[in-house]
Protein backbone atom coordinates (compact mmCIF):
# COMPACT_ATOMS: atom_id res chain seq x y z
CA UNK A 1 -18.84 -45.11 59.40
CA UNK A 2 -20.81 -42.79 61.73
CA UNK A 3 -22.24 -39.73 59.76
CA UNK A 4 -21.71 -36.05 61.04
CA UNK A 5 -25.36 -35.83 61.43
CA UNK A 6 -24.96 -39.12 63.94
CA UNK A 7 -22.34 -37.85 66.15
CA UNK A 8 -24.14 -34.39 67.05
CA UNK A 9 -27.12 -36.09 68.13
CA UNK A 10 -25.01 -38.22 70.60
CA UNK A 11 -23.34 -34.81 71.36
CA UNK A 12 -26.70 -33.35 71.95
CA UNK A 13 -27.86 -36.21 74.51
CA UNK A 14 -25.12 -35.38 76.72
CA UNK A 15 -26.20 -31.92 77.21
CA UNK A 16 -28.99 -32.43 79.33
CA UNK A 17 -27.10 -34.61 81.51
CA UNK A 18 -24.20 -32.21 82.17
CA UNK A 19 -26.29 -29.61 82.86
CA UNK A 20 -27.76 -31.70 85.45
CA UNK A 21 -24.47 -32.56 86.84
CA UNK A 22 -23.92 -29.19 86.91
CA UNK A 23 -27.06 -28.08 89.10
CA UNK A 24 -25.85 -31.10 91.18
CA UNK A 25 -22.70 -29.80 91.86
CA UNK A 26 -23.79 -26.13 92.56
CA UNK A 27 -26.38 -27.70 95.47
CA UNK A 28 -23.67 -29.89 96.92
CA UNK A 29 -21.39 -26.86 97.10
CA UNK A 30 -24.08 -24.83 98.45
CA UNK A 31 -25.11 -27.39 101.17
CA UNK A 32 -20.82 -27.93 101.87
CA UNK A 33 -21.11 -24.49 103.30
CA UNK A 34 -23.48 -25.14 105.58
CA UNK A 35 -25.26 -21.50 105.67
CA UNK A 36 -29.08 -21.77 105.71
CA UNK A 37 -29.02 -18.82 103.90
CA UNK A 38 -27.46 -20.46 100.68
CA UNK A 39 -29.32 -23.63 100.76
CA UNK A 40 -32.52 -21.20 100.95
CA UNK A 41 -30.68 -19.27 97.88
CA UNK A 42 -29.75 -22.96 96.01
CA UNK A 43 -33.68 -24.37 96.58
CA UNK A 44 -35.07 -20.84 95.38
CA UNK A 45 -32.30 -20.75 92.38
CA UNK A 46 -33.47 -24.64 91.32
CA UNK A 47 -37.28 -23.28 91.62
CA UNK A 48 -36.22 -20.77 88.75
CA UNK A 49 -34.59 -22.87 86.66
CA UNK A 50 -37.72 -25.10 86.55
CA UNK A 51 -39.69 -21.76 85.67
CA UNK A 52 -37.30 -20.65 82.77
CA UNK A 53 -36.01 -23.60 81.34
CA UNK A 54 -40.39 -24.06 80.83
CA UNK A 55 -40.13 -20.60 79.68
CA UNK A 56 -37.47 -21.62 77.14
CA UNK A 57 -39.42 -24.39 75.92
CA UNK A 58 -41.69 -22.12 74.16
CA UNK A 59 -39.34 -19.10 73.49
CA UNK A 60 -36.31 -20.41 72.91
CA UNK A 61 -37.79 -22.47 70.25
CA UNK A 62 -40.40 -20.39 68.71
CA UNK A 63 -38.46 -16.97 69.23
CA UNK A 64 -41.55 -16.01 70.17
CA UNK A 65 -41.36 -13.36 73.65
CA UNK A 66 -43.76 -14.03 75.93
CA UNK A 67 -45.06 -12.02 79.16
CA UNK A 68 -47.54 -14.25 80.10
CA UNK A 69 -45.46 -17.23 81.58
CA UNK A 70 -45.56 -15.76 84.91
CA UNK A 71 -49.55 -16.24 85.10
CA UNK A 72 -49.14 -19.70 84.57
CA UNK A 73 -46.81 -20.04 87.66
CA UNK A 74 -49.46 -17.74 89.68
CA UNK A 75 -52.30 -20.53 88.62
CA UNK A 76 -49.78 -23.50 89.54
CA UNK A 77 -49.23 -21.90 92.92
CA UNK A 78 -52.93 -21.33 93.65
CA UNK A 79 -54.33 -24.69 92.42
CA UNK A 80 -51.40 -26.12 94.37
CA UNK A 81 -52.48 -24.69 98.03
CA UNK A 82 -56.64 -25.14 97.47
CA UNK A 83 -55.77 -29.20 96.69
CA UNK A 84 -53.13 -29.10 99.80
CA UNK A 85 -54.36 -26.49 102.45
CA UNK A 86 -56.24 -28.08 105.82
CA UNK A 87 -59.68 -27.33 105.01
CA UNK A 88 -60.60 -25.79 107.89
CA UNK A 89 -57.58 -23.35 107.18
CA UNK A 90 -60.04 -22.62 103.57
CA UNK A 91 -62.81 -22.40 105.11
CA UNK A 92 -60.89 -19.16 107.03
CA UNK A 93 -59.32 -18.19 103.84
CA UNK A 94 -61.03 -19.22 101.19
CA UNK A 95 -64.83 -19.34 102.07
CA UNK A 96 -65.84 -19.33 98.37
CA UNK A 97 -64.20 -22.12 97.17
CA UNK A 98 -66.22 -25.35 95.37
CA UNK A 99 -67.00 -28.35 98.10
CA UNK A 100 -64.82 -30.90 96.65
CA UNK A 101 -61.86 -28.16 96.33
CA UNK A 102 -62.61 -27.07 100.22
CA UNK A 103 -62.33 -30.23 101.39
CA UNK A 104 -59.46 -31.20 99.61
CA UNK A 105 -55.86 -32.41 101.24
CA UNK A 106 -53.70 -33.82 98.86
CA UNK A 107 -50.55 -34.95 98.87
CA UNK A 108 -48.02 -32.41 97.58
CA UNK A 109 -46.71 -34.65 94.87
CA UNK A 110 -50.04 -35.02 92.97
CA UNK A 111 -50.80 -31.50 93.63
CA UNK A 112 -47.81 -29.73 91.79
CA UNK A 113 -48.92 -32.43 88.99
CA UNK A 114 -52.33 -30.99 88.93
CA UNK A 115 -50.84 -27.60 89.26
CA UNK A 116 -49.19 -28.42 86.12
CA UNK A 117 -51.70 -29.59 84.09
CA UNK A 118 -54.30 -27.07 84.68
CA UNK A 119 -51.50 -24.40 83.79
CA UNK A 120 -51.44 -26.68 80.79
CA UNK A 121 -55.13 -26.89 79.91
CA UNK A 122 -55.56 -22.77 80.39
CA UNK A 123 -52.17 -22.70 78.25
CA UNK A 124 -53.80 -24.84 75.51
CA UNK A 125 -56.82 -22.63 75.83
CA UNK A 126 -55.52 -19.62 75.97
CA UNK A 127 -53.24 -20.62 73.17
CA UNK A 128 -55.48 -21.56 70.96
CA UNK A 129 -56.24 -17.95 70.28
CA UNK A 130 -53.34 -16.08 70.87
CA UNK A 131 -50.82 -17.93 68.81
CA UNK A 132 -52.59 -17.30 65.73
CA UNK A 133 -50.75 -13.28 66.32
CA UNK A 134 -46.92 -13.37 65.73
CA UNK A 135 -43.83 -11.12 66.29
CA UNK A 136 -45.24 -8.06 68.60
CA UNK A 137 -48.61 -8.72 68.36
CA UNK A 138 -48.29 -12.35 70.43
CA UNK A 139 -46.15 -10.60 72.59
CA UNK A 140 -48.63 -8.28 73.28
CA UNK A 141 -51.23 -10.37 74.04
CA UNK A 142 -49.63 -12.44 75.94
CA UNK A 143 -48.62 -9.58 78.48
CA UNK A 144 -52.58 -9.26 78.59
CA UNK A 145 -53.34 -12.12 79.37
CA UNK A 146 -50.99 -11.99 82.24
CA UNK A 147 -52.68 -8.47 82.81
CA UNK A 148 -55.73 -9.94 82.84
CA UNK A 149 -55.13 -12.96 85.64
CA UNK A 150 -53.78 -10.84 87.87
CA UNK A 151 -57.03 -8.62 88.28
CA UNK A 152 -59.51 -11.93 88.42
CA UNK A 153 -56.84 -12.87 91.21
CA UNK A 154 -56.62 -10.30 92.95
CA UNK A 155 -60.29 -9.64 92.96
CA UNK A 156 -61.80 -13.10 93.32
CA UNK A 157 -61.44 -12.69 97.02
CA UNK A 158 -63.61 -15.89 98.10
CA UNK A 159 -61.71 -18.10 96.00
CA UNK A 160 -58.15 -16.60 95.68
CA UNK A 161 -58.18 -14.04 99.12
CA UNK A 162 -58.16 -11.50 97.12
CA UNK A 163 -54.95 -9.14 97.33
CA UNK A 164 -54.71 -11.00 100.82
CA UNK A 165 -51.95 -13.53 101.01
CA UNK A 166 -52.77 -16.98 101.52
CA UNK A 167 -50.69 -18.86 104.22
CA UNK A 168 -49.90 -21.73 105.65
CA UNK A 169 -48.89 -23.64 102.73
CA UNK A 170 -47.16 -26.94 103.79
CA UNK A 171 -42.82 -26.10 102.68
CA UNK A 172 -41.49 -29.29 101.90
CA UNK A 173 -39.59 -27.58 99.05
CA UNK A 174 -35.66 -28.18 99.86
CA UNK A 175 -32.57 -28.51 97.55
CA UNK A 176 -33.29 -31.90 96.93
CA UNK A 177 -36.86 -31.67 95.84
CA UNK A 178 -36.15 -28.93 93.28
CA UNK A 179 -33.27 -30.43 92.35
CA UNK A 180 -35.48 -33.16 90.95
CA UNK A 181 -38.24 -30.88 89.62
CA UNK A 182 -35.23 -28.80 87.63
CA UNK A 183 -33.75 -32.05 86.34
CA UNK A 184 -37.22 -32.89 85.12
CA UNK A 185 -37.87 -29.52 83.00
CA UNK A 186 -34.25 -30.11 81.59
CA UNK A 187 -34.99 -33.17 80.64
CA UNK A 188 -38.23 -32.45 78.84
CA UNK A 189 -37.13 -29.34 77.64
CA UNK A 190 -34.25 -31.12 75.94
CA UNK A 191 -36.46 -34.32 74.57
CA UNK A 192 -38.82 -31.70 73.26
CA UNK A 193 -36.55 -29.71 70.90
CA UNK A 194 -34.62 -33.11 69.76
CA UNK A 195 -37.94 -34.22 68.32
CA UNK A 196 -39.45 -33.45 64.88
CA UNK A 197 -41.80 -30.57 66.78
CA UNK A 198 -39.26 -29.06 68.51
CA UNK A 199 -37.29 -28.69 64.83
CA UNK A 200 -40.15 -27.81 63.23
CA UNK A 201 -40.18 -24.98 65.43
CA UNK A 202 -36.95 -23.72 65.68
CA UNK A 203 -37.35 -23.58 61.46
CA UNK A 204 -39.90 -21.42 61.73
CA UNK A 205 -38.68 -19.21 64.10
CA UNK A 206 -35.34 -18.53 61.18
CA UNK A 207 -37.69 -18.08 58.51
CA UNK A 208 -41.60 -18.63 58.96
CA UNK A 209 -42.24 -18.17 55.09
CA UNK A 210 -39.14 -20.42 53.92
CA UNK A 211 -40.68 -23.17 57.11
CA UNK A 212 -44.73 -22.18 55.92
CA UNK A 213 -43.32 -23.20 52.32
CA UNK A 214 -42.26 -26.76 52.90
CA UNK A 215 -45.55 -27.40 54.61
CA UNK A 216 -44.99 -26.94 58.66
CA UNK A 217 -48.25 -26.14 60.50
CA UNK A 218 -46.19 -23.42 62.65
CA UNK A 219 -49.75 -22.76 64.64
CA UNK A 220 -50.02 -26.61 65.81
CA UNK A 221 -45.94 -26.83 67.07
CA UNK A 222 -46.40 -23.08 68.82
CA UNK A 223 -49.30 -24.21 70.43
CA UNK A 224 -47.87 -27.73 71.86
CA UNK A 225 -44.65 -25.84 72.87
CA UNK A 226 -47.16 -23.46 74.48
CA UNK A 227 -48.99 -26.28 76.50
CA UNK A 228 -45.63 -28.06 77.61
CA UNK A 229 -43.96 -24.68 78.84
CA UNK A 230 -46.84 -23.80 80.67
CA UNK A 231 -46.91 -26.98 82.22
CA UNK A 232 -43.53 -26.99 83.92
CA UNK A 233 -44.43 -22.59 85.19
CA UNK A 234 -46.92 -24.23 86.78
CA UNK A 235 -45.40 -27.10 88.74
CA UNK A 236 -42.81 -24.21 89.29
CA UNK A 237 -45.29 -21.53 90.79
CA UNK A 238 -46.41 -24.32 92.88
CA UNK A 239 -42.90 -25.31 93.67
CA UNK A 240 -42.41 -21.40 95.04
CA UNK A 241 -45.45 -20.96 96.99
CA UNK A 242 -44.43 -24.24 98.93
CA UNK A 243 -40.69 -22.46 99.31
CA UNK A 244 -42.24 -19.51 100.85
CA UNK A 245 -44.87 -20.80 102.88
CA UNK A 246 -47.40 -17.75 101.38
CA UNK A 247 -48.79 -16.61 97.84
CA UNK A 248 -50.05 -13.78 96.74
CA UNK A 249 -51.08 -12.69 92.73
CA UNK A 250 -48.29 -9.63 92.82
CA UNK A 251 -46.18 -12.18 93.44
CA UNK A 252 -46.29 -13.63 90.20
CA UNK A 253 -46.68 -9.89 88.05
CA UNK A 254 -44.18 -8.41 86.77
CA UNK A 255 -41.18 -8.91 89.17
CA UNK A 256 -41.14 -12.68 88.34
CA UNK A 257 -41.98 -11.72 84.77
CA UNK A 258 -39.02 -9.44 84.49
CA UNK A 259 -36.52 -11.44 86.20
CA UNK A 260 -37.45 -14.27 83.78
CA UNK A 261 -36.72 -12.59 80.71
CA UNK A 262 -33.73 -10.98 82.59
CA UNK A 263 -32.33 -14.39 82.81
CA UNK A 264 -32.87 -16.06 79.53
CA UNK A 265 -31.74 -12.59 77.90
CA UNK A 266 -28.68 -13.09 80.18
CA UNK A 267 -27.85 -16.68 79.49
CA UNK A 268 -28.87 -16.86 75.84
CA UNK A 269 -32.74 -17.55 74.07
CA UNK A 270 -30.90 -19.57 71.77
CA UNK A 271 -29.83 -22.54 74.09
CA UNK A 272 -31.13 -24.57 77.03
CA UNK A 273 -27.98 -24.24 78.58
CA UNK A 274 -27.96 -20.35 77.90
CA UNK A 275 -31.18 -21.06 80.08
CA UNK A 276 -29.73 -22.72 82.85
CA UNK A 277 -26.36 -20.57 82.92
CA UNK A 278 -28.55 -17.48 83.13
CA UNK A 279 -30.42 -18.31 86.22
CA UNK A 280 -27.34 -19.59 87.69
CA UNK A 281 -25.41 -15.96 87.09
CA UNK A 282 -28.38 -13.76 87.68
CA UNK A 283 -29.14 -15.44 91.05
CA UNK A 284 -25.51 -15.32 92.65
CA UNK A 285 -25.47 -11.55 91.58
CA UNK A 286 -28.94 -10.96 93.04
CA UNK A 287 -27.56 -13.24 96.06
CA UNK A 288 -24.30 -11.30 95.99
CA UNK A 289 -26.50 -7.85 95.94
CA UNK A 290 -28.44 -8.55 98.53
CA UNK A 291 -25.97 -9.32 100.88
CA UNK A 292 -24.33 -5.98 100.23
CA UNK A 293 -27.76 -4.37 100.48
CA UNK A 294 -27.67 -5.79 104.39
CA UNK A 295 -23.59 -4.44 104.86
CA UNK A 296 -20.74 -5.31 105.42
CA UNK A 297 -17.74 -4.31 108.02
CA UNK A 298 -14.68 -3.67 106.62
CA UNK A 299 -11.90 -2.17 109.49
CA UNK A 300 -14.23 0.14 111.60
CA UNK A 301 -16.32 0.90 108.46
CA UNK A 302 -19.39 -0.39 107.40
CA UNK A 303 -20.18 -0.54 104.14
CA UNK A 304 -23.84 -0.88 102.30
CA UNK A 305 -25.98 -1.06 98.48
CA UNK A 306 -28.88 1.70 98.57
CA UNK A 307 -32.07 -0.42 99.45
CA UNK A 308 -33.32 -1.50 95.78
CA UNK A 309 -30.09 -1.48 94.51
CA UNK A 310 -30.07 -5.01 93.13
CA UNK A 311 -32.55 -4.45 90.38
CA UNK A 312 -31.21 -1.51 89.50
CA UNK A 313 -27.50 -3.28 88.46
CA UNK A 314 -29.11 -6.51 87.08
CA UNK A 315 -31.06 -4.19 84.67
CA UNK A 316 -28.00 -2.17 84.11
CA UNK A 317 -25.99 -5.90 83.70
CA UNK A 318 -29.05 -7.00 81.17
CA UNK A 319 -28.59 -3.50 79.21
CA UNK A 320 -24.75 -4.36 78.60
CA UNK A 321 -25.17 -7.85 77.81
CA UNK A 322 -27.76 -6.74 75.22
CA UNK A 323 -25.47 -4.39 73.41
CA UNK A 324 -21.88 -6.25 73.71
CA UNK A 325 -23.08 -10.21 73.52
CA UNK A 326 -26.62 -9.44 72.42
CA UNK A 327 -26.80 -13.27 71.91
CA UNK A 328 -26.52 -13.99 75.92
CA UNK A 329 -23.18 -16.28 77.66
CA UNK A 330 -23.37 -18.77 75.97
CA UNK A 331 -24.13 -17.06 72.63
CA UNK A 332 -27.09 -19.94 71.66
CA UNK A 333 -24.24 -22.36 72.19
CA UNK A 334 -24.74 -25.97 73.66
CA UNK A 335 -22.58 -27.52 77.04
CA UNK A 336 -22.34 -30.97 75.78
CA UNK A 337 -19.32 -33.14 75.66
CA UNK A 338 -16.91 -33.11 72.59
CA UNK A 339 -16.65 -35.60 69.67
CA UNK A 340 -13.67 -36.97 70.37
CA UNK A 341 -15.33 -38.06 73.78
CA UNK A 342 -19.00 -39.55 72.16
CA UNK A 343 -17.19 -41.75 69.63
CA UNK A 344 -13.20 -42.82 69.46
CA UNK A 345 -14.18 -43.97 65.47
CA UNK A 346 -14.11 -41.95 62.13
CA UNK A 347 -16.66 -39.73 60.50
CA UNK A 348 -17.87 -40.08 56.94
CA UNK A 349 -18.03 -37.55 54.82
CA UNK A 350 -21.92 -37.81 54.27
């Protein structure tokens, strides 16, 4: 007989897969409509669900809120365009960077991999130190360490430009491509808190002394949470700066860091698919905003949002989500595919 224990891990692996069905779905409708604008609005969506489903990796899991995730995208983006930039474009730009870095022009592929993995190294790092705080006090210093990239970017002018945006960066990023990037984070993110570290976790974020007590080195599964997280912010920083065409450090401050934590609060901290569900709803209101921002005619009246209006309502949206379903949508609930459907045979009662 197939235990109880059994048949939610098979329930489990078909999360993942119909949340990628569901991302599937959403681009295919987008691209149906044939509007530039909302295949611009589906590839930029996808970019953000690779950014906060890495968030999610580390906060969902460890409860632990960080502001720092954004600084891992703005180092992703930035290692991204000195391995992919023509060089003679640097040498305009970017007169102070390293020889082998200035002559540099990689393929974009390996470069959002490197992008990724030195995220990862400065997460691991970076890391090192700051997850021995908890509650508040990690929070804290993770929001300085974000502080703290942002003014040796925008100040390392030789290397970085500066508060100068760099342009010209090669955008290959279309539905498709982050499609496959978003897949990817879902994927990892949901192989990562299947496995014995990603429990381990999640127990000590319920109850660090009960998890400390049965012997669970809560530093060493924060810290590899920490490292995969930031790997994925930075593949997705790099993903962005290749959507846009330009970077610049305010660019990943505290608008991205805000709308980030506006989404997983929105979706749910408690689930990946609370993850996914919130960028999907806070992007078609922000699309949805935006548009009425621009107008709209209705008879011989036109009709249009105060300029800034759309942050204004999604904060107002996150405020009333916080106090009437403070646990997000999908309340740290799980899309995955009934019982009934993953096996047609009995359950013990083990």
């Amino acid at each position: 007989m197939i235990t109880q224990h059994r048949i939610r891990r098979r329930m489990a692996t078909t999360t993942p897969i119909l949340l990628a069905l569901l991302l599937l779905a959403f681009v295919a409708l987008t691209l149906a409509l044939g509007d530039r604008a909302a295949a611009r609005m589906a590839s930029e969506t996808l970019i953000r669900v690779t950014l906060v489903v890495g968030f999610w990796i580390f906060a969902g899991n460890s409860g632990v809120i960080s502001f720092g995730h954004a600084a891992f995208a703005c180092v992703g983006a930035y290692v991204s365009a000195w391995t992919t930039l023509n060089p003679a474009m640097k040498a305009t730009l970017l007169p102070g960077l390293p020889p082998a870095l200035a002559e540099a022009h990689w393929h974009v592929l390996p470069a959002a991999l490197t992008a990724g993995l030195v995220a990862a190294a400065l997460a691991l790092v970076t890391g090192a130190a700051i997850l021995r705080l908890s509650g508040i006090a990690a929070s804290i210093a993770t929001f300085a360490f974000l502080a703290m990239v942002n003014t040796i970017w925008a100040n390392w002018t030789p290397v970085t430009g500066g508060t100068s945006s760099v342009v010209g960066l090669a955008r290959y990023v279309t539905p498709w491509v982050a499609l496959g990037w978003a897949i990817a984070a879902i994927l990892a993110a949901s192989l990562y808190a299947a496995s014995a570290s990603g429990l381990a976790l999640r127990a000590t974020r319920e109850d660090e002394v009960a998890a400390s007590a049965s012997g669970i080195d809560q530093y060493r599964h924060r810290l590899l949470a920490y490292t995969l997280s930031a790997f994925f912010c930075g593949v997705g920083g790099a993903l962005a700066g290749h959507f846009i065409g330009v970077i610049n450090p305010d660019g990943f401050y505290l608008s991205l860091t805000f709308l980030m934590l506006a989404m997983l609060v929105v979706g749910g901290i408690g689930s990946l698919s609370g993850a996914v569900i919130g960028v999907l709803a806070v992007s078609l209101a922000v699309e949805a905003l935006v548009r009425l921002e621009k107008g709209f005619t209705l008879g011989t009246a036109t009709f249009a949002l105060p300029p800034g209006s759309q942050e204004i309502i999604i904060a107002v949206a996150m405020i009333l989500v916080l106090v009437f379903r403070p646990a997000g949508l999908m309340a740290g609930r799980e899309i995955m595919l009934p019982a009934r459907w993953v096996t047609g045979r009995g359950t013990s009662q083990n």
